[in-house]
N, C-alpha and C. Protein backbone atom coordinates (compact mmCIF):
# COMPACT_ATOMS: atom_id res chain seq x y z
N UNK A 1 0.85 -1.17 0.00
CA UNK A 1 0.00 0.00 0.00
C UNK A 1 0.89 1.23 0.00
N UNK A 2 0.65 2.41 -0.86
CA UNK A 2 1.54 3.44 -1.25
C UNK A 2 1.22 4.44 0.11
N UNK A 3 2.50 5.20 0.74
CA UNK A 3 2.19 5.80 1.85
C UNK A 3 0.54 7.10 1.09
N UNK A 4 0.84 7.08 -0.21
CA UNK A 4 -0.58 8.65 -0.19
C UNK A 4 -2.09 7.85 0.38
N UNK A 5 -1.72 6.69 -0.13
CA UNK A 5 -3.08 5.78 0.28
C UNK A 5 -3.34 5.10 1.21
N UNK A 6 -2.21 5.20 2.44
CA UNK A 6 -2.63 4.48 3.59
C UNK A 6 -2.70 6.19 4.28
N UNK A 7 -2.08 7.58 3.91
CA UNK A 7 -2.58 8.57 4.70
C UNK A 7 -3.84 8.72 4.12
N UNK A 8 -4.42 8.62 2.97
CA UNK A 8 -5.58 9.25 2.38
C UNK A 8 -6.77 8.46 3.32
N UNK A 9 -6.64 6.91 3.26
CA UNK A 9 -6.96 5.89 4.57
C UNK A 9 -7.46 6.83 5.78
N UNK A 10 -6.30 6.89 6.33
CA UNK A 10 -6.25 7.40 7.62
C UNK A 10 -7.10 8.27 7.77
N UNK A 11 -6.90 9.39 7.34
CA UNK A 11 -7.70 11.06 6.99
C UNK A 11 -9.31 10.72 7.28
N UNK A 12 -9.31 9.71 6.18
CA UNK A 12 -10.93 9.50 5.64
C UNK A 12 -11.00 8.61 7.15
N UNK A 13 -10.89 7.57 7.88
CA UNK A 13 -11.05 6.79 8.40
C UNK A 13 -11.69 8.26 9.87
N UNK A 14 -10.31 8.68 10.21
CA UNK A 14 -10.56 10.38 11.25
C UNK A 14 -11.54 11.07 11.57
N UNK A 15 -11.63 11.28 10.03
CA UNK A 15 -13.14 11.96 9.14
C UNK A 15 -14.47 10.90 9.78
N UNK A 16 -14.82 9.99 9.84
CA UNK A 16 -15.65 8.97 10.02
C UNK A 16 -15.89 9.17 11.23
N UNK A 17 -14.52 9.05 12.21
CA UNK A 17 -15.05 8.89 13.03
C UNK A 17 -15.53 10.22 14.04
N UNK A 18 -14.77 11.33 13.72
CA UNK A 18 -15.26 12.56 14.17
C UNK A 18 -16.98 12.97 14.08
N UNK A 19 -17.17 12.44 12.87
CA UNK A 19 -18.89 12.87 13.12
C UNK A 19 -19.67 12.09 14.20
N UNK A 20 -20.44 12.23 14.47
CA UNK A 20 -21.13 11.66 15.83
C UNK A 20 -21.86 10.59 15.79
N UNK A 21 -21.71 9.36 16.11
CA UNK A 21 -22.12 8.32 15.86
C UNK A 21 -22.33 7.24 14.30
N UNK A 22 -20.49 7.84 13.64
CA UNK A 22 -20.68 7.11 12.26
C UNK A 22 -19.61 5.84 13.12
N UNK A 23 -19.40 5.63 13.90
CA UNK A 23 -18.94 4.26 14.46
C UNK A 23 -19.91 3.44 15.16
N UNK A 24 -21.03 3.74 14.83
CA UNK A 24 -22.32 2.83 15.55
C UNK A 24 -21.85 1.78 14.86
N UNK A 25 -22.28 0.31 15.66
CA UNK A 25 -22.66 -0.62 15.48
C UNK A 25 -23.42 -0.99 14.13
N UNK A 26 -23.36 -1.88 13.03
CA UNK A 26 -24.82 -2.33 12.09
C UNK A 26 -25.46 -3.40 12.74
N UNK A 27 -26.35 -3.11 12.74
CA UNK A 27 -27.71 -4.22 12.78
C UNK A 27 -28.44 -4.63 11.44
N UNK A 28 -27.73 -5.09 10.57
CA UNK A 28 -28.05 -5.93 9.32
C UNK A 28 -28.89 -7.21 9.38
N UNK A 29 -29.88 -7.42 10.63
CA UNK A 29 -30.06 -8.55 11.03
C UNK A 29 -31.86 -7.85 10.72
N UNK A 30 -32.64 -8.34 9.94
CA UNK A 30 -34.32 -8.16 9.46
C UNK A 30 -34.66 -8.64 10.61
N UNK A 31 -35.67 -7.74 11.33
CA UNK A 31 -36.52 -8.34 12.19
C UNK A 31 -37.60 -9.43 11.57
N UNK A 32 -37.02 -10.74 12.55
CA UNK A 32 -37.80 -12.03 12.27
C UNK A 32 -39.85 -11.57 12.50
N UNK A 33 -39.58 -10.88 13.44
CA UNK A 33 -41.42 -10.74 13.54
C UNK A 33 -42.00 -10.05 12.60
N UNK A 34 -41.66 -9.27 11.72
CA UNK A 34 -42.35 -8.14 10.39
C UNK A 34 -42.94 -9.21 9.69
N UNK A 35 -43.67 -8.73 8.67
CA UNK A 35 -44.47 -9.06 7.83
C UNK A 35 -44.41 -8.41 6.61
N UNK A 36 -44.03 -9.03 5.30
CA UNK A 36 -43.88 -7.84 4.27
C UNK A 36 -44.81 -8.67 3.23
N UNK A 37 -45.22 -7.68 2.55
CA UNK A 37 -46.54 -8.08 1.09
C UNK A 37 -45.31 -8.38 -0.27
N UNK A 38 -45.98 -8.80 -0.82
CA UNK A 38 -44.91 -8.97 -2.06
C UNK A 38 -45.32 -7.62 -2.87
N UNK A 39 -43.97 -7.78 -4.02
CA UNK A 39 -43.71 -6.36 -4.62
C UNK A 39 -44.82 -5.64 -5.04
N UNK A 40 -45.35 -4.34 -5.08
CA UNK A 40 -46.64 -3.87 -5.28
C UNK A 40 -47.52 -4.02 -5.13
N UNK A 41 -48.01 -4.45 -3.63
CA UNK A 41 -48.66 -4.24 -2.65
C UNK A 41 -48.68 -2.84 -2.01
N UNK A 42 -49.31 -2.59 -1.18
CA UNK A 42 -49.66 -1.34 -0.29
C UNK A 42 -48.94 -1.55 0.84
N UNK A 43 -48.08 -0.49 1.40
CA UNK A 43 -46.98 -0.76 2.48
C UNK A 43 -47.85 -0.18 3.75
N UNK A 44 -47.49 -0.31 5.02
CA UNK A 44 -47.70 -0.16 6.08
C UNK A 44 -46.82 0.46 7.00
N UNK A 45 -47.15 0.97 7.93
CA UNK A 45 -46.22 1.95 9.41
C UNK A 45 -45.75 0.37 9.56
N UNK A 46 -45.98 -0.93 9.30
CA UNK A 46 -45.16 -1.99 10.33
C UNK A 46 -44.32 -2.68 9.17
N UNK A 47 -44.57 -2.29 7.88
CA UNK A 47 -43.34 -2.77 7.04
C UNK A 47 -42.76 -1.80 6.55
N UNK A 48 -41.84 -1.14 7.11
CA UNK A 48 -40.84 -0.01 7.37
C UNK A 48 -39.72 0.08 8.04
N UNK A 49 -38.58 0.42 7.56
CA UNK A 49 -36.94 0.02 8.36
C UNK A 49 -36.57 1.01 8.50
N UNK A 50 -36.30 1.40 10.10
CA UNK A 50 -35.41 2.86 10.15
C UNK A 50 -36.32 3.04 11.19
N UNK A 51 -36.03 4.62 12.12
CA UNK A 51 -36.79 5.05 12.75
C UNK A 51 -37.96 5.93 12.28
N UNK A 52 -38.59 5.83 13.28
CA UNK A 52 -39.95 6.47 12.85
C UNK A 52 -39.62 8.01 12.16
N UNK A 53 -38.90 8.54 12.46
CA UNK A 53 -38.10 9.51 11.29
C UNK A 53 -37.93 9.50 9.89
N UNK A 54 -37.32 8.64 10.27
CA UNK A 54 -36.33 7.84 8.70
C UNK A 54 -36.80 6.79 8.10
N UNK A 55 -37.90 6.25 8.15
CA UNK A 55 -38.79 5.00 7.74
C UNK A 55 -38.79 5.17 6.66
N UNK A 56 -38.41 3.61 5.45
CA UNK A 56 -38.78 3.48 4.11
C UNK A 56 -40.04 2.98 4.39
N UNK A 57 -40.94 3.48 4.22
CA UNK A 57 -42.42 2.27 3.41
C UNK A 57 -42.62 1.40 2.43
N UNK A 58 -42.66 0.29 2.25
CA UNK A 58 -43.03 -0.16 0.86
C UNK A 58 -43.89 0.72 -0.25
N UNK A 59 -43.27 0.52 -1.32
CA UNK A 59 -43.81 1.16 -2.70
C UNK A 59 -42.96 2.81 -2.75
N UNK A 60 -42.45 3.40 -1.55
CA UNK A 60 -42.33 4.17 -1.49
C UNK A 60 -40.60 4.89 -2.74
N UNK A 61 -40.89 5.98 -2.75
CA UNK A 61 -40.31 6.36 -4.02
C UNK A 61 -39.02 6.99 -3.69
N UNK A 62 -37.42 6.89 -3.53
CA UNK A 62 -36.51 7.53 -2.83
C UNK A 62 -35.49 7.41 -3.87
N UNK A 63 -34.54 8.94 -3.21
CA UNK A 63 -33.31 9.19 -4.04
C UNK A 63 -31.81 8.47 -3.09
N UNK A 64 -31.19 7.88 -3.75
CA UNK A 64 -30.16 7.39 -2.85
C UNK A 64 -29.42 8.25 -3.04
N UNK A 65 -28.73 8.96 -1.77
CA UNK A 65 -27.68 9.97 -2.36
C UNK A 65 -26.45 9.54 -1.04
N UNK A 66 -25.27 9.82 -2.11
CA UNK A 66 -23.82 8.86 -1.19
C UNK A 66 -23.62 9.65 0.01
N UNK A 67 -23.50 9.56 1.15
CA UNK A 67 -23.14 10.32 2.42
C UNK A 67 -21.87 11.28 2.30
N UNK A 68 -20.56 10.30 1.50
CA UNK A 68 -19.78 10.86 1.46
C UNK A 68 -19.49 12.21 0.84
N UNK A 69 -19.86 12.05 -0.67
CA UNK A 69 -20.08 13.08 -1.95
C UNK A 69 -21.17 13.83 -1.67
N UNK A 70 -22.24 13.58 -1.12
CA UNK A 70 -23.55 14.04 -1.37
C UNK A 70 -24.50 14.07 -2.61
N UNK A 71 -23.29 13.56 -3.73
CA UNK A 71 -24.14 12.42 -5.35
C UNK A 71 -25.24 11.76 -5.26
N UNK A 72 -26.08 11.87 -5.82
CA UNK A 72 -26.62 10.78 -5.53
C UNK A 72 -26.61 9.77 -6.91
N UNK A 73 -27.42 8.60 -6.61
CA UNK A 73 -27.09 7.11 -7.45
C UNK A 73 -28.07 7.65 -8.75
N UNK A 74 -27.36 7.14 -9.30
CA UNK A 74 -28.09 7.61 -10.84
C UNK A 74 -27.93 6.33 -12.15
N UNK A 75 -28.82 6.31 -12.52
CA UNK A 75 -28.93 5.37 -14.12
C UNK A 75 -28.23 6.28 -15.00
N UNK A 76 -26.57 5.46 -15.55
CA UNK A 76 -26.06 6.21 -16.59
C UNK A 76 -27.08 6.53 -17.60
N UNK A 77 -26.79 8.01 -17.89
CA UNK A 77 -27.17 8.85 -19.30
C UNK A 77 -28.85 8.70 -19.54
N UNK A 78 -29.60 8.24 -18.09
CA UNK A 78 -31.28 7.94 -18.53
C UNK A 78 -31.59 6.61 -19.14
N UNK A 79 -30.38 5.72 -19.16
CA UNK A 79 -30.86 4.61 -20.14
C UNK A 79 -32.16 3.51 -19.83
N UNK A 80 -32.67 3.18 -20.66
CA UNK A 80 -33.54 1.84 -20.27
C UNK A 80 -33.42 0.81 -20.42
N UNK A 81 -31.89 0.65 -21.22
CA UNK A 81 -31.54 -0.79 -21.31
C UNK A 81 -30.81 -1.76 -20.13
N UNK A 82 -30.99 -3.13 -20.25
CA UNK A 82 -30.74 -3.64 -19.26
C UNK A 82 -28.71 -3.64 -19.26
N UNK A 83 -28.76 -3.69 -18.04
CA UNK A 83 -26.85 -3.50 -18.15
C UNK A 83 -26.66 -2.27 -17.77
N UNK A 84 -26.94 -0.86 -17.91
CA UNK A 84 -27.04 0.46 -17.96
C UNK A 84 -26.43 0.84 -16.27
N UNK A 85 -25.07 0.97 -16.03
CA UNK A 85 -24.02 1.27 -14.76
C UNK A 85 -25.18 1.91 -13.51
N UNK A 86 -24.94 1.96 -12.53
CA UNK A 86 -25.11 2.60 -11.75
C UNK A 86 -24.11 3.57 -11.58
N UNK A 87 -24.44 4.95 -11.17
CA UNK A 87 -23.12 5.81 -11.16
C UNK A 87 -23.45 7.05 -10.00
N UNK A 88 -22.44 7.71 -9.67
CA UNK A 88 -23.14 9.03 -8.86
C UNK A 88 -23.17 9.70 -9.64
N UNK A 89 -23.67 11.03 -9.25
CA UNK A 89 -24.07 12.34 -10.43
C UNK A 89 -24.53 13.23 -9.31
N UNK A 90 -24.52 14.32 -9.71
CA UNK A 90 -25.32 15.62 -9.38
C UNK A 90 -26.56 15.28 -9.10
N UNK A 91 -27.43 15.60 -8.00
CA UNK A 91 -28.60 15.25 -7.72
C UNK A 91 -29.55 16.23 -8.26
N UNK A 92 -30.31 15.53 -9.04
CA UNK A 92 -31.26 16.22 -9.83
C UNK A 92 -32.67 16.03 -9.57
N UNK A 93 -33.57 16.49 -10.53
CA UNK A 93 -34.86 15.66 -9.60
C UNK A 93 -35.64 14.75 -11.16
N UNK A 94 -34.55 14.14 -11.38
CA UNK A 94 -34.83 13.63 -12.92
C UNK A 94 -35.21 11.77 -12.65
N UNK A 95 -35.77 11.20 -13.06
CA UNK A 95 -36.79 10.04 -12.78
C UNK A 95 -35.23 8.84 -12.72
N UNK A 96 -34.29 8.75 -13.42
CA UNK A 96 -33.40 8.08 -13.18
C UNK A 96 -32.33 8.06 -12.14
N UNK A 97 -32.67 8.90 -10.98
CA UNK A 97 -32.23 9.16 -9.76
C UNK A 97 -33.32 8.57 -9.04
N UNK A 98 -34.57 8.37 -9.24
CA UNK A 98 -35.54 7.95 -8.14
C UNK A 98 -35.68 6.14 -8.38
N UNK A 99 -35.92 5.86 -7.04
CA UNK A 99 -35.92 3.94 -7.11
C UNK A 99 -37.15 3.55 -6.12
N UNK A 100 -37.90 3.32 -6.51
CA UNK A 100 -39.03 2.87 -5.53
C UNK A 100 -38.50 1.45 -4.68
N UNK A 101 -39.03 1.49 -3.51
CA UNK A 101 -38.72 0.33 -2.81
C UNK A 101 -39.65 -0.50 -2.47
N UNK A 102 -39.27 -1.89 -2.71
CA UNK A 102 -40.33 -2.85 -2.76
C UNK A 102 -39.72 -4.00 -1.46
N UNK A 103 -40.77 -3.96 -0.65
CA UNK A 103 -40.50 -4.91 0.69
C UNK A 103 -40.80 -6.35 0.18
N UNK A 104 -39.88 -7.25 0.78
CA UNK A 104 -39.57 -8.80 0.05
C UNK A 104 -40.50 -9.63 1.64
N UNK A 105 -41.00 -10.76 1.19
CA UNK A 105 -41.80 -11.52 2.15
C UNK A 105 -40.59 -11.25 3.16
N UNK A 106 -39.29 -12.08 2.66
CA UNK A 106 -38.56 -12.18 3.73
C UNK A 106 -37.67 -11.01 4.60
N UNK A 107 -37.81 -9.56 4.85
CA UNK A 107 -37.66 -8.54 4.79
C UNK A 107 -36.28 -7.60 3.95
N UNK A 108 -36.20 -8.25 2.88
CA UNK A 108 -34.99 -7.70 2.00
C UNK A 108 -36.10 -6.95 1.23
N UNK A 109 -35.26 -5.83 0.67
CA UNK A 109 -35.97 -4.69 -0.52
C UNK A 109 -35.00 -5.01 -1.85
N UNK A 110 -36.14 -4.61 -3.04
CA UNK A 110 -36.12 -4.61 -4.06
C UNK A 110 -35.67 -3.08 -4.37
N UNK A 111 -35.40 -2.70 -5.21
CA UNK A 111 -35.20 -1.42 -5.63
C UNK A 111 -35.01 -1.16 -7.26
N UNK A 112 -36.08 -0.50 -7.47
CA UNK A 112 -36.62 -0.25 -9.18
C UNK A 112 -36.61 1.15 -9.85
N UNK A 113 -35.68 1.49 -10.68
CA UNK A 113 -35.54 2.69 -11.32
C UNK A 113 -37.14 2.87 -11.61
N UNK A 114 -37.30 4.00 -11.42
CA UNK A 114 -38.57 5.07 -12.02
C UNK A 114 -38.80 5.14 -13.16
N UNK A 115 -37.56 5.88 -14.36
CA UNK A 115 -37.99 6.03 -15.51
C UNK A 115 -37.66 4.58 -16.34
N UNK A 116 -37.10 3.62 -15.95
CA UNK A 116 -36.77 2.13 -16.40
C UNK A 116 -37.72 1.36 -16.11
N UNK A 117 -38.33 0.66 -15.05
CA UNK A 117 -39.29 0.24 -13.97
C UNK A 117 -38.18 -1.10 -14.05
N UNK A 118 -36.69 -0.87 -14.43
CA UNK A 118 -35.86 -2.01 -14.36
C UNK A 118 -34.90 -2.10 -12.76
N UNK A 119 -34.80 -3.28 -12.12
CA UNK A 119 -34.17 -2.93 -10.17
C UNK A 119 -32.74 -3.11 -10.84
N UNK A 120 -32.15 -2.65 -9.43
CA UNK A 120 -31.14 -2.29 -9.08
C UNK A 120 -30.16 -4.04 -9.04
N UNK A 121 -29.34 -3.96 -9.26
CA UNK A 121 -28.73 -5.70 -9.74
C UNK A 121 -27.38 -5.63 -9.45
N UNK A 122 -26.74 -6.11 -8.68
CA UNK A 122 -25.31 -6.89 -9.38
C UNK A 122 -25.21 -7.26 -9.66
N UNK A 123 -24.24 -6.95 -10.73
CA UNK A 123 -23.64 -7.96 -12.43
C UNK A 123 -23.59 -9.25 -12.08
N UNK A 124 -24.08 -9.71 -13.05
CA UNK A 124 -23.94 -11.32 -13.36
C UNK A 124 -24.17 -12.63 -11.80
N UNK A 125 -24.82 -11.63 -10.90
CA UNK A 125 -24.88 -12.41 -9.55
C UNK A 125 -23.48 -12.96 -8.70
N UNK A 126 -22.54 -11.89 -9.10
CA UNK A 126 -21.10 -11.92 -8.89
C UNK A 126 -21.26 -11.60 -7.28
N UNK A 127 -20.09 -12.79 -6.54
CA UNK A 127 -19.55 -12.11 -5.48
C UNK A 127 -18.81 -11.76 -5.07
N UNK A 128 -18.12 -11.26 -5.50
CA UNK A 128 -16.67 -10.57 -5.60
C UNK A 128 -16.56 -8.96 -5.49
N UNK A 129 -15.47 -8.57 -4.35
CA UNK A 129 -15.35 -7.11 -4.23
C UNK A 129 -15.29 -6.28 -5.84
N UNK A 130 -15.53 -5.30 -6.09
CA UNK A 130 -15.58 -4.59 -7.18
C UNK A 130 -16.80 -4.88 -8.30
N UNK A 131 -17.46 -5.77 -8.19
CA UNK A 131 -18.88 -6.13 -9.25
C UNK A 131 -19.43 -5.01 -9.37
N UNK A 132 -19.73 -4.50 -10.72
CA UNK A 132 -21.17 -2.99 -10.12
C UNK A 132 -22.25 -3.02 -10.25
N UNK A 133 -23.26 -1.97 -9.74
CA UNK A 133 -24.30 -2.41 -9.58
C UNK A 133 -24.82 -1.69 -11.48
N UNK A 134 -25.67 -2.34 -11.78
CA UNK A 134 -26.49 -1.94 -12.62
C UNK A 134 -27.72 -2.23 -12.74
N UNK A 135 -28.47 -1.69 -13.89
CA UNK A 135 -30.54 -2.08 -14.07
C UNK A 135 -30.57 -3.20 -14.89
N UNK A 136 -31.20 -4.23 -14.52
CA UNK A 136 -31.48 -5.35 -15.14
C UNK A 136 -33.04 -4.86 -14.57
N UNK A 137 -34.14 -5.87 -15.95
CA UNK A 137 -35.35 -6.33 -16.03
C UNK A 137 -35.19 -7.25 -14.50
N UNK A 138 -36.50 -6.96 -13.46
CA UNK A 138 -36.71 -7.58 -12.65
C UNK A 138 -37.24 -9.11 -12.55
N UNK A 139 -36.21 -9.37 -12.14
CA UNK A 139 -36.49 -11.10 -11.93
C UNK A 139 -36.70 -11.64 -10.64
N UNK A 140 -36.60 -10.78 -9.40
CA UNK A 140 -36.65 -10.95 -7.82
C UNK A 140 -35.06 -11.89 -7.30
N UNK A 141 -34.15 -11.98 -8.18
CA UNK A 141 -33.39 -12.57 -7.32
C UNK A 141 -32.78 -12.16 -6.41
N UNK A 142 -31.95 -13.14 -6.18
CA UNK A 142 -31.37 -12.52 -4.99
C UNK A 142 -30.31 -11.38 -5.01
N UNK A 143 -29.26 -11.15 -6.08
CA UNK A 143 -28.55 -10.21 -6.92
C UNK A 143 -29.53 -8.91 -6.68
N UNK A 144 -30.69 -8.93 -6.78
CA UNK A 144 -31.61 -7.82 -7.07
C UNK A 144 -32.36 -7.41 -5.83
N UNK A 145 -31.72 -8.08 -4.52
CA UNK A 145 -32.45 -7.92 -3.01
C UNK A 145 -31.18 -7.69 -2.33
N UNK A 146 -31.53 -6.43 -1.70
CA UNK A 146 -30.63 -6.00 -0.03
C UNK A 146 -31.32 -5.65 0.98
N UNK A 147 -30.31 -6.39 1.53
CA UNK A 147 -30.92 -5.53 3.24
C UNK A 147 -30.62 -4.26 3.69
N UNK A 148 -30.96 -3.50 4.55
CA UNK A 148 -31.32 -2.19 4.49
C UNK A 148 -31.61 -1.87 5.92
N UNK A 149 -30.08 -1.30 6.03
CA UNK A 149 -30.25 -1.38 7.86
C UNK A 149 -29.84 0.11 7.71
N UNK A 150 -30.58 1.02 9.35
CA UNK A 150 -29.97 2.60 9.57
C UNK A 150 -29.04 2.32 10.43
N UNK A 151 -28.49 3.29 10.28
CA UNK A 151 -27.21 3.48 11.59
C UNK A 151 -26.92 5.13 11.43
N UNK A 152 -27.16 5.75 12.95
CA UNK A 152 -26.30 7.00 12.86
C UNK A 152 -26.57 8.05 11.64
N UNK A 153 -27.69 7.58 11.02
CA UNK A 153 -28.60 9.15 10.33
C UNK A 153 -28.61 8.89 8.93
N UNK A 154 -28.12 7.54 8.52
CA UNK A 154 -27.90 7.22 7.15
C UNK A 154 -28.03 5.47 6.96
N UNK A 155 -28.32 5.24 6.11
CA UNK A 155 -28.18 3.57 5.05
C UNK A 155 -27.40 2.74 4.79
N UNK A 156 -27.05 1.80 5.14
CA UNK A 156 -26.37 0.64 4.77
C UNK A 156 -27.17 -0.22 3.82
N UNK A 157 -26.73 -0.71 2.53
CA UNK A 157 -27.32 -1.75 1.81
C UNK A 157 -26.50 -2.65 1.15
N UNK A 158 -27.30 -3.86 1.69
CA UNK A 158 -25.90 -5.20 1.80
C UNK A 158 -27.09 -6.28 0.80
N UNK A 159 -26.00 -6.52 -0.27
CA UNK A 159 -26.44 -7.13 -1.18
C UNK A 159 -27.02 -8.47 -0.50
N UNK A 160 -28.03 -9.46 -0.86
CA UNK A 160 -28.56 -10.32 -0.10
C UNK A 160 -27.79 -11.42 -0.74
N UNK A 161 -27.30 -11.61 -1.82
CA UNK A 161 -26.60 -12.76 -2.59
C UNK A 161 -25.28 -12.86 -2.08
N UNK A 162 -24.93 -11.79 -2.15
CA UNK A 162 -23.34 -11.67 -1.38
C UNK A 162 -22.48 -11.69 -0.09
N UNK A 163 -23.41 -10.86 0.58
CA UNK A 163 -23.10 -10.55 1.46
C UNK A 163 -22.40 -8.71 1.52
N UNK A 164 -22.02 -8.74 0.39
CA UNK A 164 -20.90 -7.29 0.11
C UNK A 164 -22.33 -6.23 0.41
N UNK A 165 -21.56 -4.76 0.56
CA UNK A 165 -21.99 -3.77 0.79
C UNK A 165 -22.19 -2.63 -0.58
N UNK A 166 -22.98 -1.80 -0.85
CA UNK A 166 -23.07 -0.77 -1.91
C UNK A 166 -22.10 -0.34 -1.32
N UNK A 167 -21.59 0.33 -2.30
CA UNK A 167 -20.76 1.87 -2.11
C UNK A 167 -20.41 2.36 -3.19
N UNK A 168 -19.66 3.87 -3.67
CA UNK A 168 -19.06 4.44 -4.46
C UNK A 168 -17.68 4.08 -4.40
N UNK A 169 -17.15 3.37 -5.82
CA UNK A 169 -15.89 2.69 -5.72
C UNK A 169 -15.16 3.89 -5.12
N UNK A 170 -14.43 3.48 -4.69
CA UNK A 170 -12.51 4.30 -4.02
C UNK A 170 -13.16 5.68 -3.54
N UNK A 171 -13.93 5.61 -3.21
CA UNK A 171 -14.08 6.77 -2.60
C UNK A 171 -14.29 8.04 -2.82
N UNK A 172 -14.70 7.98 -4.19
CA UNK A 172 -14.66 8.73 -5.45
C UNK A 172 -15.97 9.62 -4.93
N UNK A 173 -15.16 11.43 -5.44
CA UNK A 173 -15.86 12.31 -4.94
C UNK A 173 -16.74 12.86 -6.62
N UNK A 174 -15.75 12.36 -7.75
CA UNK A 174 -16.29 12.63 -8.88
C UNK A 174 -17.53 12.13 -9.59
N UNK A 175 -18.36 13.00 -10.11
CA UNK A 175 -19.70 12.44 -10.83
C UNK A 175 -19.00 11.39 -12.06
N UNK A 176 -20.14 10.39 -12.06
CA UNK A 176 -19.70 9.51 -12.95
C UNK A 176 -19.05 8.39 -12.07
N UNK A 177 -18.30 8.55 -10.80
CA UNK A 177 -17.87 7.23 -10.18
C UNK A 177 -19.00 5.95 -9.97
N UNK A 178 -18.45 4.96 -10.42
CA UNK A 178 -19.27 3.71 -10.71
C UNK A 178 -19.76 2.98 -8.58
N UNK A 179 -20.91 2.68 -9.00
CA UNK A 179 -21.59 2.41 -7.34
C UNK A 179 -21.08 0.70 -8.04
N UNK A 180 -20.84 -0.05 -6.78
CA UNK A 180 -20.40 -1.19 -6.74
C UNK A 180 -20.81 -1.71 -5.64
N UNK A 181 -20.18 -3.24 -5.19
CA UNK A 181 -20.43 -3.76 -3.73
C UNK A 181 -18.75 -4.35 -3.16
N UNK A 182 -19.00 -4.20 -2.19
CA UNK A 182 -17.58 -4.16 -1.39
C UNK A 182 -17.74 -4.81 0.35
N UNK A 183 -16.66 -5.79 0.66
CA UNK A 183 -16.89 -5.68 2.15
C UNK A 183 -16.87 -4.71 2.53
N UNK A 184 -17.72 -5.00 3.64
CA UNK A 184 -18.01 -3.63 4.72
C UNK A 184 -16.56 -3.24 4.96
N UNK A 185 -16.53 -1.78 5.03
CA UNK A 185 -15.23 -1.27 4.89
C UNK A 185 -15.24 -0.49 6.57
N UNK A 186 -16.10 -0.89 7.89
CA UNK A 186 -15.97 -0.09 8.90
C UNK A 186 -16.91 0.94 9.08
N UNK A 187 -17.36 1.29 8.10
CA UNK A 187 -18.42 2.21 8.60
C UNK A 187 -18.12 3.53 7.92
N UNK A 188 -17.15 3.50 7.02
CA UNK A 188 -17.02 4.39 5.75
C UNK A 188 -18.21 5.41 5.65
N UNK A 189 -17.88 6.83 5.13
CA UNK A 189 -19.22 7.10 4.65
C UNK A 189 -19.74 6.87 2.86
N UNK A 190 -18.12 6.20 2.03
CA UNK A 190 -18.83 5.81 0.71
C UNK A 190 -19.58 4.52 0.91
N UNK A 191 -19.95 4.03 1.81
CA UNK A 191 -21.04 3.10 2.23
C UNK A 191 -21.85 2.95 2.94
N UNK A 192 -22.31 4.54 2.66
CA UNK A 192 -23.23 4.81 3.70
C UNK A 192 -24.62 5.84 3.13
N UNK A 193 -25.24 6.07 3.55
CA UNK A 193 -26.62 6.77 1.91
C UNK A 193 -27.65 7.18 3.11
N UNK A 194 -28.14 8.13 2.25
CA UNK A 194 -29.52 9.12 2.32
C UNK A 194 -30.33 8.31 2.06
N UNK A 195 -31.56 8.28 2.06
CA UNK A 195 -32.44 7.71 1.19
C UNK A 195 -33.71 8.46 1.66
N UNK A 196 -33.64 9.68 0.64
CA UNK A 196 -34.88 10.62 1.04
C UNK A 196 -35.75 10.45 -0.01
């Protein structure tokens, strides 16, 4: 590891932990007692993750935007084809920034571009650090389901096939950096999200 990148490490790691409670604990663990409807159904106050603040609802319509950058997740260039990158960008209020969330029987979420109605996927059902995420036609697998835990005022989403975590590769503050999945890196904030 080159000393700019074990200080750049460090800095960012400092950074993390100075804000107030980005070293919480995850609780990635779905409460066994919930109850969730399958995809496009009508959601409920009891199929909802987060605090009563910060609650996703099923069906409900949200922008993921990276904690770190303040980017949010975007469908390269508007596309509707399947394959089409996940990337950050400038937060706009344009339909390929918005992902409706769909609560899974077993409490994992789906997540479906707006102007595509295509979810959110890792490539090829890969589990391997660096895979990215892109829009594939919904098939419910498991590639296409995360869990979706709060911590400390923001999102964690952990691929259900993998185990790996979203994030914005390397830490990348530039629009256009590709969203991927990665071990949990500590509590990072490029793995960590808005979801307003």
């Amino acid at each position: 590891m080159s000393t700019t990148l074990r200080i750049s490490t460090i800095l960012v790691t400092l950074s993390a932990l100075a804000l107030p409670g980005c070293a919480a604990q995850i609780d990635d663990t779905p409460d066994d007692g919930e109850t969730a409807d399958d995809r496009g159904a009508a959601g409920s106050a009891e199929e909802s993750v987060g605090t009563a603040a910060q609650a996703i609802v099923n069906g409900q319509v949200v922008r993921i935007r990276a904690a770190h950058s303040l980017k949010c997740v975007d469908v390269a260039g508007s596309s509707t084809a399947d394959g089409a990158s996940l990337i950050q960008w400038d937060c706009n209020a344009q339909p390929n920034q918005q992902f409706q969330a769909w609560r899974q029987p077993d409490g994992s979420w789906e997540l479906s571009a707006i102007h595509s109605d295509k979810c959110v996927d890792v490539e090829g059902a890969s589990t391997t650090n660096g895979a990215r995420l892109l829009q594939y036609g919904c098939d419910h697998g498991a590639n296409q389901q995360f869990w979706i835990s709060y911590s400390a005022g923001s999102y964690f989403l952990q691929a259900k096939h993998s185990g790996k975590y979203v994030e914005v590769r390397g830490y990348s503050l530039d629009s256009g950096a590709i969203v991927d999945q990665w071990d949990y890196n500590g509590g990072l904030l490029n793995q960590r999200f808005y979801l307003e």
